[in-house]
C-alpha atoms as a PDB file:
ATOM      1  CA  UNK A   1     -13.071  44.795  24.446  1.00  0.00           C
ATOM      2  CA  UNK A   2      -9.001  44.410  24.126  1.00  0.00           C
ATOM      3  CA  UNK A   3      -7.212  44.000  26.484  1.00  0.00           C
ATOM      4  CA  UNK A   4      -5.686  47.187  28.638  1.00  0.00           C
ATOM      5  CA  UNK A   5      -2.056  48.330  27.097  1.00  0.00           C
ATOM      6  CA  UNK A   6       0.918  48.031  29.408  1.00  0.00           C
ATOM      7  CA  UNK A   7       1.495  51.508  31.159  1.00  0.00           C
ATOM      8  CA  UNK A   8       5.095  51.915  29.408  1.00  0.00           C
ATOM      9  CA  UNK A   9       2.876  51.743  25.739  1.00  0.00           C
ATOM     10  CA  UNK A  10       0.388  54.590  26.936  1.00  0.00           C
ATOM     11  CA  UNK A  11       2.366  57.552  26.093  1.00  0.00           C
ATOM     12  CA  UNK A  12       2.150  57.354  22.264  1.00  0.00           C
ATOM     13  CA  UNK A  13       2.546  60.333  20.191  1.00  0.00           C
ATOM     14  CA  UNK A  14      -0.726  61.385  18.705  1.00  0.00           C
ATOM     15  CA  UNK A  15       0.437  60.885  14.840  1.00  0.00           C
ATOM     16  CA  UNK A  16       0.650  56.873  15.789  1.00  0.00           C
ATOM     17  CA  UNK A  17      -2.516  56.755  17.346  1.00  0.00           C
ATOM     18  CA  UNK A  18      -4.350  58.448  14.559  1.00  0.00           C
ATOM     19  CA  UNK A  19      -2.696  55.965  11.873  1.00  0.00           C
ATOM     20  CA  UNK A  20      -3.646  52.903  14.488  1.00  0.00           C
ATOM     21  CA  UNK A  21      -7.148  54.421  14.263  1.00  0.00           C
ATOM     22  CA  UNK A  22      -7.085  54.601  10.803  1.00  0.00           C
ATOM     23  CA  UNK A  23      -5.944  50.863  10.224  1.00  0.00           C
ATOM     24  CA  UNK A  24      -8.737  49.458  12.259  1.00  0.00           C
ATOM     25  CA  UNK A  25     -11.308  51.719  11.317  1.00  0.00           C
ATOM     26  CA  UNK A  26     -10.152  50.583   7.400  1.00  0.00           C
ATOM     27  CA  UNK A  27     -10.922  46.781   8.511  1.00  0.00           C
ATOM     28  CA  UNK A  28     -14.442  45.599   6.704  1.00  0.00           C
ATOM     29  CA  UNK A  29     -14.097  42.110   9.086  1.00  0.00           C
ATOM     30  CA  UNK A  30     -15.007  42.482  12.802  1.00  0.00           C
ATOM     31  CA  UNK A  31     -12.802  39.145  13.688  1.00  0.00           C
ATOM     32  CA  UNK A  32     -15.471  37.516  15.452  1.00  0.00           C
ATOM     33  CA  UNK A  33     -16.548  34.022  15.181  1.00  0.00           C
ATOM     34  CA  UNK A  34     -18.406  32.765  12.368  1.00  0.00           C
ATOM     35  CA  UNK A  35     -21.388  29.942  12.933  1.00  0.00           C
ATOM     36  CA  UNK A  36     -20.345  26.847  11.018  1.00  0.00           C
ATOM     37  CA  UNK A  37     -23.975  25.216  11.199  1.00  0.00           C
ATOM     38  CA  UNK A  38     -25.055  22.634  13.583  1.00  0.00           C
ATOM     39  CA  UNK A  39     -22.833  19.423  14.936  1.00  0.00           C
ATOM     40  CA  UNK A  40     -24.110  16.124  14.235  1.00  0.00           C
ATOM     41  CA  UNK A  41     -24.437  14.360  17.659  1.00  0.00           C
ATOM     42  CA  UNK A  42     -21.950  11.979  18.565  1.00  0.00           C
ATOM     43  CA  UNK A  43     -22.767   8.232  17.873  1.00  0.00           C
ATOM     44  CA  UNK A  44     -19.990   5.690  19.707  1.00  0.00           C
ATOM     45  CA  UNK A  45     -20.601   1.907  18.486  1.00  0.00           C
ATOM     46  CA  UNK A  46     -23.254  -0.201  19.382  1.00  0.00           C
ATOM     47  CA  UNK A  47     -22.234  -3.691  20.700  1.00  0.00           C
ATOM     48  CA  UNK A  48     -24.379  -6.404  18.651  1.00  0.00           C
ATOM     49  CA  UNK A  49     -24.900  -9.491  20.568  1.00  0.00           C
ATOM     50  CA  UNK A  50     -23.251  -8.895  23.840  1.00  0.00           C
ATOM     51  CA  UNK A  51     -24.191 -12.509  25.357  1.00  0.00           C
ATOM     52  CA  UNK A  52     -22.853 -14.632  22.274  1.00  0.00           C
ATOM     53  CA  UNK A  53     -19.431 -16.407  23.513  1.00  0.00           C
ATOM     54  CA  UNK A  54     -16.482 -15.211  21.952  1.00  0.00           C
ATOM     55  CA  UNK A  55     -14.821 -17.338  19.153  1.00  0.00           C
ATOM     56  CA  UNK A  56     -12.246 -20.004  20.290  1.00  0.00           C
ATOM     57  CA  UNK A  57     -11.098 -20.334  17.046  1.00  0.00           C
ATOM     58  CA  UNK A  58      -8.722 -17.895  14.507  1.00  0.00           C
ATOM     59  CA  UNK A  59     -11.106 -16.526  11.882  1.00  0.00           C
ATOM     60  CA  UNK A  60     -10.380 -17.392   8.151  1.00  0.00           C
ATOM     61  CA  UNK A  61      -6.823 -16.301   6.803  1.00  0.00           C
ATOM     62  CA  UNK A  62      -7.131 -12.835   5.750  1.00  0.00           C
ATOM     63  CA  UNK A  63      -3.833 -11.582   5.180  1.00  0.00           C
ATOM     64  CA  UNK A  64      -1.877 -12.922   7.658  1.00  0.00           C
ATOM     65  CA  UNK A  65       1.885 -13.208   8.011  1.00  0.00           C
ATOM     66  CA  UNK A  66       2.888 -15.757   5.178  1.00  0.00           C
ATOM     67  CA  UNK A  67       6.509 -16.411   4.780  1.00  0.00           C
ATOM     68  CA  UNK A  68       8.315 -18.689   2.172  1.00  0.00           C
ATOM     69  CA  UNK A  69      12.330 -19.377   2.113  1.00  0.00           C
ATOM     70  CA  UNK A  70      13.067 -19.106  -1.830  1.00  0.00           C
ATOM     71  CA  UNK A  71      15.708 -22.228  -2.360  1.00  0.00           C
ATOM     72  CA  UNK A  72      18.856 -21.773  -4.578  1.00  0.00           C
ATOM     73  CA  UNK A  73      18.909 -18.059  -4.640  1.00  0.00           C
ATOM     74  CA  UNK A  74      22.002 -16.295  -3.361  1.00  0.00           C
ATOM     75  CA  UNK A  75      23.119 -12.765  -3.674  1.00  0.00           C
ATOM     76  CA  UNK A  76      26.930 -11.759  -2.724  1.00  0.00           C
ATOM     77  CA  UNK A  77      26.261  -9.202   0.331  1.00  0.00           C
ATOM     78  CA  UNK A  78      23.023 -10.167   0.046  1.00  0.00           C
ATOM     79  CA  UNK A  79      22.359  -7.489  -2.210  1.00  0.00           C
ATOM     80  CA  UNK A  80      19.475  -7.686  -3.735  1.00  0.00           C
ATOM     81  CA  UNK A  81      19.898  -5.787  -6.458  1.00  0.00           C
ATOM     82  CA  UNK A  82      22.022  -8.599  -7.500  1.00  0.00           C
ATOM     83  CA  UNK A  83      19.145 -11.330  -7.767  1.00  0.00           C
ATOM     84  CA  UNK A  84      17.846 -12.056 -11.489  1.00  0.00           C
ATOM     85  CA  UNK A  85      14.132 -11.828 -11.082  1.00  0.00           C
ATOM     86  CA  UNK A  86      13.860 -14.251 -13.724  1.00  0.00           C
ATOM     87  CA  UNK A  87      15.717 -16.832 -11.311  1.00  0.00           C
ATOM     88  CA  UNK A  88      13.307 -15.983  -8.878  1.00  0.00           C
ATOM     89  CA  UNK A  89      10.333 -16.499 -10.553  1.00  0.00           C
ATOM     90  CA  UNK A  90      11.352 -20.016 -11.602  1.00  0.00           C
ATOM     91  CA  UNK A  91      11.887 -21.274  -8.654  1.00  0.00           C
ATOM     92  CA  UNK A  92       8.747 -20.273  -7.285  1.00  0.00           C
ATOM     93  CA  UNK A  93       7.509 -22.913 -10.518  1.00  0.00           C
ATOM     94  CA  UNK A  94       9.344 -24.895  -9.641  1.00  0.00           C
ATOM     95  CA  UNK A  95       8.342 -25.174  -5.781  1.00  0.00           C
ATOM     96  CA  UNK A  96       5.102 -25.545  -6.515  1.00  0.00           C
ATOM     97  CA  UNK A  97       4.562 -27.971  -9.553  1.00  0.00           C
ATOM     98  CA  UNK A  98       0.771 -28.515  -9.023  1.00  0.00           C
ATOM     99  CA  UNK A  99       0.011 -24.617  -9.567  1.00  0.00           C
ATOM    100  CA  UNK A 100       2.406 -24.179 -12.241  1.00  0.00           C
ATOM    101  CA  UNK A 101       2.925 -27.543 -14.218  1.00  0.00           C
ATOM    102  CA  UNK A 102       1.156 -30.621 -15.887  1.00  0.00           C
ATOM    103  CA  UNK A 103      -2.487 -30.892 -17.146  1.00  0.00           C
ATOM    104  CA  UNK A 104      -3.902 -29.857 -14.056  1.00  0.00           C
ATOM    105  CA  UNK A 105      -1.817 -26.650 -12.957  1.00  0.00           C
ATOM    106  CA  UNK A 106      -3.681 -23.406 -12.645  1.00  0.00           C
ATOM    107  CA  UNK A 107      -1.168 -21.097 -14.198  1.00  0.00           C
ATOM    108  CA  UNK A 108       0.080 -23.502 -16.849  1.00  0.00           C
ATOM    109  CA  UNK A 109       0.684 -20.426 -19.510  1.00  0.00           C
ATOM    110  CA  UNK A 110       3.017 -19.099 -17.486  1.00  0.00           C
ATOM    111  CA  UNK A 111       5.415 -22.108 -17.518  1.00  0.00           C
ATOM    112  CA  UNK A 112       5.089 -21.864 -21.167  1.00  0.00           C
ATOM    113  CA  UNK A 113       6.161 -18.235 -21.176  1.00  0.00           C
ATOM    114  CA  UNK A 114       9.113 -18.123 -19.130  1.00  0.00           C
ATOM    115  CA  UNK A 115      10.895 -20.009 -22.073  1.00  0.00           C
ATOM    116  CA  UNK A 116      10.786 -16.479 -23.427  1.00  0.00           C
ATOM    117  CA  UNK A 117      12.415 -14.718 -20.662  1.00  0.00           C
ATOM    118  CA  UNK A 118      15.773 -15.726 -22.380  1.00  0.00           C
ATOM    119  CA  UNK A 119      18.077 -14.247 -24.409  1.00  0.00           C
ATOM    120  CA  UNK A 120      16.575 -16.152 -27.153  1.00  0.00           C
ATOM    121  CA  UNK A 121      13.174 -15.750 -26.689  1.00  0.00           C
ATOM    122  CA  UNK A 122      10.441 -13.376 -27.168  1.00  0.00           C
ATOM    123  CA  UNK A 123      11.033 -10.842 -24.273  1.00  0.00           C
ATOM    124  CA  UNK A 124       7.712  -8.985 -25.490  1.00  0.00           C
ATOM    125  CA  UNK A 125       6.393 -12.264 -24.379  1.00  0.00           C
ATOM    126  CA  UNK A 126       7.918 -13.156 -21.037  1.00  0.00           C
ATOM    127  CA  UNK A 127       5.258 -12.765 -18.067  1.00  0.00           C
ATOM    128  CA  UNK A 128       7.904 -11.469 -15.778  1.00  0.00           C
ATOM    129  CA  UNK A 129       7.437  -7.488 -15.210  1.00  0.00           C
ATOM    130  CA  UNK A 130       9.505  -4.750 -14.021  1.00  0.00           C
ATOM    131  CA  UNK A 131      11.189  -5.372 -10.374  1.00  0.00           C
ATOM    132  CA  UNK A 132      11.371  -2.143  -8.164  1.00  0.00           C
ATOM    133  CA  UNK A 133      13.157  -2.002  -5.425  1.00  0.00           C
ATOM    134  CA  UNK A 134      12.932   0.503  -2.263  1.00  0.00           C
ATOM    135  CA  UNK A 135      13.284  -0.066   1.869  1.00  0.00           C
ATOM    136  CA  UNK A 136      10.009  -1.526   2.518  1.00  0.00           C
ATOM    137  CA  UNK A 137      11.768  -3.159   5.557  1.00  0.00           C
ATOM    138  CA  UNK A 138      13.207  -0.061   7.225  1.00  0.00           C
ATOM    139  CA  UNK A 139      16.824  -1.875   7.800  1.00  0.00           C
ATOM    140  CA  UNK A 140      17.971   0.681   5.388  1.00  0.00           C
ATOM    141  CA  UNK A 141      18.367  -2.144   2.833  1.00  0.00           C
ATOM    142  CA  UNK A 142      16.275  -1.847  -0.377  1.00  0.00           C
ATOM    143  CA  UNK A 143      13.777  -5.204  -1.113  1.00  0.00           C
ATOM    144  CA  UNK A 144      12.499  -5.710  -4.385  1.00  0.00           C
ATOM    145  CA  UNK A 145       8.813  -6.057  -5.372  1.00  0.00           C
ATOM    146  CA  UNK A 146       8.317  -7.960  -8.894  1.00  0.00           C
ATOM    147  CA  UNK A 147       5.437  -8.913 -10.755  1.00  0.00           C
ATOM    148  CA  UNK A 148       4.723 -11.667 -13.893  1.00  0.00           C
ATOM    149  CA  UNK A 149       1.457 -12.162 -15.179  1.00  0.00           C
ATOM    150  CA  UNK A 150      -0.707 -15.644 -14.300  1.00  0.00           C
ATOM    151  CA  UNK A 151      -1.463 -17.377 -17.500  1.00  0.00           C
ATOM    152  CA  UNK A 152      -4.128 -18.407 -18.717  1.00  0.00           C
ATOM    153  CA  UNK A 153      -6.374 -15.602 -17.185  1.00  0.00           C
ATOM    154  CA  UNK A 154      -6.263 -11.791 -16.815  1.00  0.00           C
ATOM    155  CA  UNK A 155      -4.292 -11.935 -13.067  1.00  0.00           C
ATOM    156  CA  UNK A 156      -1.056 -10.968 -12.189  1.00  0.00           C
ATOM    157  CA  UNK A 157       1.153 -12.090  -9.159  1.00  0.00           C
ATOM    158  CA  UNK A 158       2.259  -9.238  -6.583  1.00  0.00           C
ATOM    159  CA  UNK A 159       5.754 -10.715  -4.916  1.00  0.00           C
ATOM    160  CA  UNK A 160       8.044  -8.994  -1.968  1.00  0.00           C
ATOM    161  CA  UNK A 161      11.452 -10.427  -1.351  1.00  0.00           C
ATOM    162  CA  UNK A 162      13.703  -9.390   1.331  1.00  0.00           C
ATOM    163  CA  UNK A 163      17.010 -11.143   2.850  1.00  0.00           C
ATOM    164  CA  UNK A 164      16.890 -12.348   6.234  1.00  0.00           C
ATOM    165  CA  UNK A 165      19.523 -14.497   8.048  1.00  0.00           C
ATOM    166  CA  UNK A 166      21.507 -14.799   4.364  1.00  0.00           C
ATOM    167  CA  UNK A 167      18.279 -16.558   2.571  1.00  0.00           C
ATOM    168  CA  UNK A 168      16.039 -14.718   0.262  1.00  0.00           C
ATOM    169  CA  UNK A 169      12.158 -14.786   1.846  1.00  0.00           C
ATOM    170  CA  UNK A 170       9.272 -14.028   0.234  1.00  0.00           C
ATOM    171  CA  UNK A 171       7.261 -11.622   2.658  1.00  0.00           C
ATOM    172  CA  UNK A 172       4.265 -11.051   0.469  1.00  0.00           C
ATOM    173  CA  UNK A 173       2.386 -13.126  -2.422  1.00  0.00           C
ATOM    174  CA  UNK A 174      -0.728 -11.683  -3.781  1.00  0.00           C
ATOM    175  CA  UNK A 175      -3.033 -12.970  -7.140  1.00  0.00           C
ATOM    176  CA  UNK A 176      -5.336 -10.864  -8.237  1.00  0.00           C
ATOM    177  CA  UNK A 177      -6.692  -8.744 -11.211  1.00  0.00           C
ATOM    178  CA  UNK A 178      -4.640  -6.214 -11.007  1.00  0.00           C
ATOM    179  CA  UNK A 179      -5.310  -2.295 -12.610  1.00  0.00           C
ATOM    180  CA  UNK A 180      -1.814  -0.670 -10.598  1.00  0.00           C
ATOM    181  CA  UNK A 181       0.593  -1.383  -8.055  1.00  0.00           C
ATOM    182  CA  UNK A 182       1.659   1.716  -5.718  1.00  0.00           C
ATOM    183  CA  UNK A 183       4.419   2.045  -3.053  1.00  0.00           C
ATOM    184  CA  UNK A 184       3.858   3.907  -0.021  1.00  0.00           C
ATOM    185  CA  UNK A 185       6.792   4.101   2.621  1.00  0.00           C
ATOM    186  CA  UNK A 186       6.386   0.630   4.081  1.00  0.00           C
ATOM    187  CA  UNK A 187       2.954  -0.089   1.823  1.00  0.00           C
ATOM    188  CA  UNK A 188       2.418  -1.661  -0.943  1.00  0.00           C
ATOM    189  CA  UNK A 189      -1.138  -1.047  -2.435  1.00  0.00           C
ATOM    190  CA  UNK A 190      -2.832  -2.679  -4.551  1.00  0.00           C
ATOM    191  CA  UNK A 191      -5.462  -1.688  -6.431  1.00  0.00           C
ATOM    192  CA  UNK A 192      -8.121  -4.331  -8.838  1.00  0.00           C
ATOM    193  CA  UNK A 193     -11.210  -3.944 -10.404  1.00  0.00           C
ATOM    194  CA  UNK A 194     -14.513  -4.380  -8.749  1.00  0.00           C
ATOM    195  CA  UNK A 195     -17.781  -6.576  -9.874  1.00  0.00           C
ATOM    196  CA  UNK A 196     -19.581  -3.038  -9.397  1.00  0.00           C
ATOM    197  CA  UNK A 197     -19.355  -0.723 -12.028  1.00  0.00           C
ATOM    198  CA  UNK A 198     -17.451   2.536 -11.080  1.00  0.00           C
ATOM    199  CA  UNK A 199     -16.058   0.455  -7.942  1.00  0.00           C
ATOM    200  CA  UNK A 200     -12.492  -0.962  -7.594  1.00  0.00           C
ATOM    201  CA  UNK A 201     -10.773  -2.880  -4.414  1.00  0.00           C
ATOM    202  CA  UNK A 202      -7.661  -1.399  -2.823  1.00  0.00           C
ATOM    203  CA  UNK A 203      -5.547  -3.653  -0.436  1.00  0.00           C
ATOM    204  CA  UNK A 204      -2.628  -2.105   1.528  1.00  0.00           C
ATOM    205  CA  UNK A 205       0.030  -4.591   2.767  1.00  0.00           C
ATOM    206  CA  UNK A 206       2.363  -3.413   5.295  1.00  0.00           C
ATOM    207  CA  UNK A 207       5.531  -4.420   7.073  1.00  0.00           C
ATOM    208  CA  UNK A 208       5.819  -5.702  10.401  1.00  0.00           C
ATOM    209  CA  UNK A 209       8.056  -5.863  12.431  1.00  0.00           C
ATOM    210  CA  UNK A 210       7.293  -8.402  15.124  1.00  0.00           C
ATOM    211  CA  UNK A 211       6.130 -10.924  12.328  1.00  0.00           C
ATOM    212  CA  UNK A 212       8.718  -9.838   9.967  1.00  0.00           C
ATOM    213  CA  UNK A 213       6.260 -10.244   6.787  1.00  0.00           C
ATOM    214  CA  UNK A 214       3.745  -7.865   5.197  1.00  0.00           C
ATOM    215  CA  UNK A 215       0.388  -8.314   6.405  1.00  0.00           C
ATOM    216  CA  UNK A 216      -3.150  -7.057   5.173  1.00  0.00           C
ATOM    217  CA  UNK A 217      -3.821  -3.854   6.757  1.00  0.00           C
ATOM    218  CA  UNK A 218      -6.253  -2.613   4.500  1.00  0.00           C
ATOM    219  CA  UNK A 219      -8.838  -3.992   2.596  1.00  0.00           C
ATOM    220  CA  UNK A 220     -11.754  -1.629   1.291  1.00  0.00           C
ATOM    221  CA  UNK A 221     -13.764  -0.943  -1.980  1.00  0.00           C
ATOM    222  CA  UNK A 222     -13.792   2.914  -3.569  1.00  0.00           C
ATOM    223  CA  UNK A 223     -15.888   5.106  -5.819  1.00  0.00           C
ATOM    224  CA  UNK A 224     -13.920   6.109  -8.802  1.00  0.00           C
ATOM    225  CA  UNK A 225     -13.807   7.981 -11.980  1.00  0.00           C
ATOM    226  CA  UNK A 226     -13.080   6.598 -15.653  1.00  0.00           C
ATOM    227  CA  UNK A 227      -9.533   7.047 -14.899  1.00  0.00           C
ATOM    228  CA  UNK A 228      -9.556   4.218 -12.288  1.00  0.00           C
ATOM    229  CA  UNK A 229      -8.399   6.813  -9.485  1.00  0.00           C
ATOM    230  CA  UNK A 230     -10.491   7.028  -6.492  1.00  0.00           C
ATOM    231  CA  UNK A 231     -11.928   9.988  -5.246  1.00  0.00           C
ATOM    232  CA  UNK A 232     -11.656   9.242  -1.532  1.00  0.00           C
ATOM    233  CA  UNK A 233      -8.135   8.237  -0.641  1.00  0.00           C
ATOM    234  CA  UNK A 234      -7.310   6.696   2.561  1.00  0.00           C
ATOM    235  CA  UNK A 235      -3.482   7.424   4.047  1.00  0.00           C
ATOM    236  CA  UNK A 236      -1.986   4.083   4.591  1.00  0.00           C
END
């Protein structure tokens, strides 16, 4: 039943009231509630093992805050828009000689390649990609995310730079397989191929703030279709 009308609303002149009747008598839906099948019954966790001691020890690394001062970089204002990816990406070689260089280095193709980075080389050739650059910081300066390609093999290198205290800091290093790169407000996600066919991993780094470095927020594997997109996304 409605609800009673106010007193002042009672005195309506019969023409209304016949077109009010009209409306509701037009309605084919009675507005009542409609069933929408049975609720699964709540299931909270189940605690496995509840006498084991807890672990004394960190587990194993899995994404956690990894920081790295890049030396001989500078940018006037640190602006760094004004940092030649190229520069960057050779120091990083040069930093770290036993990945990079001599007969035992993982990536030694991509020593070889930088050569072609310059002006007179084969630019088709160079392994550094693209840099982007947006706020992944929130300090309402942009950072710049840049890629280059680990050779020999079919991986590519994920990098995040940011300034901080006039020195340019890498904030995020990831090597991986790599079928696309996506920014996400303060996200970067990454997204690889899986051993599983119709599978692929997706990673989501994140900035933080207390640890001032991206860490691993995400880590899952996803269904998708031939077009590598997944068909269950997760908001970051």
């Amino acid at each position: 039943m409605f609800p009673s009308r106010p007193a002042s609303r009672a005195a309506v002149g019969g023409a209304a009231a016949v077109a009010v009747a009209l409306l509701l008598s037009g309605c084919g839906d009675s507005g009542g509630l409609v069933s929408a099948g049975t609720t699964p019954t709540a299931s909270g966790p189940t605690r496995l093992w509840p006498g084991e001691p807890p672990a004394t020890s960190p587990a194993y690394d899995y994404g956690e805050a990894e920081k790295e001062a890049i030396k001989g970089i500078r940018a006037p204002g640190d602006d760094i828009h004004k940092v030649d990816p190229v520069a960057v990406v050779r120091a990083e070689i040069a930093a770290h000689p036993d990945v990079y260089s001599g007969s035992s280095a993982l990536y030694y193709g991509t020593t070889r390649r930088m050569a072609d980075c310059g002006e007179s080389g084969d630019r088709g050739k160079c392994p550094v990609l693209k840099a982007y650059y947006r706020d992944l910081t929130g300090d309402g300066r942009d950072d710049m995310v840049l890629g280059f390609r680990l050779l020999p093999g079919n991986q590519t290198a994920v990098r995040m730079y940011t300034f901080q205290e006039d020195r340019l800091v890498q904030v995020l290093a990831s090597d991986d397989a790599v079928t696309g790169v996506e920014l996400a407000g303060r996200t970067v996600i990454i997204r690889s191929p899986a051993g599983i066919v119709g599978y692929e991993y997706r990673t989501q780094w994140t900035w933080d703030e207390d640890q001032l470095s991206m860490l691993l927020t995400r880590d899952e594997i996803l269904r998708v279709d031939g077009k590598h997109t997944p068909t269950r996304s997760a908001s970051p």
